[in-house]
Protein backbone atom coordinates (compact mmCIF):
# COMPACT_ATOMS: atom_id res chain seq x y z
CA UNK A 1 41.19 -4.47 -18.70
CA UNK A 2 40.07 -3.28 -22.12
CA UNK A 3 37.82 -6.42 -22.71
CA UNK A 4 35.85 -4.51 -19.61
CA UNK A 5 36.33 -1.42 -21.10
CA UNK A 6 34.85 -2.00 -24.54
CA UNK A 7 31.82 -3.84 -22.68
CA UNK A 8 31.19 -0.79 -20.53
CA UNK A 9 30.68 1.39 -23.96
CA UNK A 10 28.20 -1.01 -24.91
CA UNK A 11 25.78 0.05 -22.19
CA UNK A 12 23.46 3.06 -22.46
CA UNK A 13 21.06 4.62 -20.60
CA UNK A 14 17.03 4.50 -21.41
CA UNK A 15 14.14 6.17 -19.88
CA UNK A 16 11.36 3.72 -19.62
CA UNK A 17 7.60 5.15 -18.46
CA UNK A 18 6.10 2.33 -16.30
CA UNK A 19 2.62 2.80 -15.95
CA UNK A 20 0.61 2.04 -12.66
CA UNK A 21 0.31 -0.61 -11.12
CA UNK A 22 2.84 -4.28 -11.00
CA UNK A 23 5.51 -3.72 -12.84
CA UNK A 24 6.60 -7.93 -13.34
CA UNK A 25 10.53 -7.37 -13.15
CA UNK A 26 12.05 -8.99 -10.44
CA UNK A 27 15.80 -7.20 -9.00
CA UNK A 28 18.93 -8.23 -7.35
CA UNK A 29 21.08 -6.83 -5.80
CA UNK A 30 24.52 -6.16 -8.00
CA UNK A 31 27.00 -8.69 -6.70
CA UNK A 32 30.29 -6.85 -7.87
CA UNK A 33 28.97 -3.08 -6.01
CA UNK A 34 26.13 -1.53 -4.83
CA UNK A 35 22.79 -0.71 -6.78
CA UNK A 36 20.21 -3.03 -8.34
CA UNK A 37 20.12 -5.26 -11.46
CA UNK A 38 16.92 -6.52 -13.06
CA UNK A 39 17.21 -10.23 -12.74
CA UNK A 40 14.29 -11.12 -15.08
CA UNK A 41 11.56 -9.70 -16.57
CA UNK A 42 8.02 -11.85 -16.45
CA UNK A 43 6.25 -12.68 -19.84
CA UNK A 44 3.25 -10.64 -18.94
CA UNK A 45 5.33 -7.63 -17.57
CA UNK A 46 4.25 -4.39 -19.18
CA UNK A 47 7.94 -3.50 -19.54
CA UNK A 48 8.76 -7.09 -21.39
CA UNK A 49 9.41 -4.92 -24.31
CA UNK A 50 11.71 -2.33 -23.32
CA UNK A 51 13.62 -4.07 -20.21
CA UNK A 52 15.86 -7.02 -19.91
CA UNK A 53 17.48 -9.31 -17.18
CA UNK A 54 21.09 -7.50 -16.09
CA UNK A 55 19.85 -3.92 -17.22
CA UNK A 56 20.61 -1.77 -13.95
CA UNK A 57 18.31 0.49 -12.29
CA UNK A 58 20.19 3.75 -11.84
CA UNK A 59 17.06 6.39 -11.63
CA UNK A 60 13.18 7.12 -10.57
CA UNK A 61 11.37 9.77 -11.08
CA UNK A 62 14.84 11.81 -11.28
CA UNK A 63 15.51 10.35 -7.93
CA UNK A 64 19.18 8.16 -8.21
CA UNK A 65 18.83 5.17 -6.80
CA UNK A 66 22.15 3.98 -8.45
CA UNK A 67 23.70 3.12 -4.89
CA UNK A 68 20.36 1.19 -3.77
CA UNK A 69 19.74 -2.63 -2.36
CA UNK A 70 16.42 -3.84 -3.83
CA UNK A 71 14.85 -3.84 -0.65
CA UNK A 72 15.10 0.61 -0.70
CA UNK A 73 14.25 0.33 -4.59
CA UNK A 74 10.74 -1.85 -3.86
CA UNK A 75 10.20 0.39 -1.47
CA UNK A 76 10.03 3.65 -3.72
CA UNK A 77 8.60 1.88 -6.66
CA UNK A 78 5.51 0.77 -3.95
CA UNK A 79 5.24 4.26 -2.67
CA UNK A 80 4.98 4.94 -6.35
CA UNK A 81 2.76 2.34 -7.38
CA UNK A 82 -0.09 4.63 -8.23
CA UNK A 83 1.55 6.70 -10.24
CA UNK A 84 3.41 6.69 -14.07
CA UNK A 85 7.03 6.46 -12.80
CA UNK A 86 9.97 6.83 -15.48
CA UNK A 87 12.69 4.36 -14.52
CA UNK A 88 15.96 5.36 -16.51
CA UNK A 89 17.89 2.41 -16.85
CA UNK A 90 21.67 1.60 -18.03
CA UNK A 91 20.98 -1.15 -20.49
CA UNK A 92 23.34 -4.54 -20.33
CA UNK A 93 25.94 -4.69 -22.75
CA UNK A 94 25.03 -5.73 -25.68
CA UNK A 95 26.79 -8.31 -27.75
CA UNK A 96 27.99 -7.21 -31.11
CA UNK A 97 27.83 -9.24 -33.79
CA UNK A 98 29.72 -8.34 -37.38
C-alpha cells in the first residue's frame, strides 16, 4: 500500500559505536519476518541517546545480522562484549509532523 510505502522512506540507517560492556537494550524478535527489533531501551543504557524501541538491528561489526532471532544476535553481541562494536541500525519510522 502506499501508506506502507511512505513509512518505509521514513526509516534510515545509523551506525551507533557501543562501547564495552552491557549495552541496556532489550530485542525481539520481528513479528511480521525475520531479524530483530529493539523492544526498549533502559534509562541507564549507554545507547539511550542514539537508539529507540522498534529501531531494527540489521548489522555488527559489518557482520549482517538482518535475518537473525535475538537469541543468534545476544550471542554475537556477548562474544563481543569486550570490545567497541558498531551496531548499524535502520531507525523506526519517524512520524512527520507539518
Amino acid at each position: 500500500s502506499a501508506r506502507r510505502a511512505a513509512a518505509r522512506t521514513l526509516r534510515s540507517k545509523v551506525s551507533v559505536v557501543a562501547p564495552p560492556g552491557k549495552l541496556g537494550i532489550i530485542l525481539a524478535n520481528r513479528t511480521d519476518s525475520r531479524g530483530t527489533v529493539v523492544s526498549g531501551v533502559r534509562t541507564s543504557s549507554v545507547l539511550a541517546e542514539q537508539v529507540s524501541p522498534g529501531d531494527r538491528i540489521i548489522a555488527i561489526d559489518e557482520e549482517d545480522v538482518s535475518q537473525m532471532n535475538v537469541k543468534e544476535i545476544t550471542t554475537i553481541m556477548a562474544r563481543k562484549s569486550e570490545f567497541e562494536r558498531v551496531l548499524v541500525l535502520l531507525t523506526a519510522p519517524k512520524q512527520q509532523y507539518d
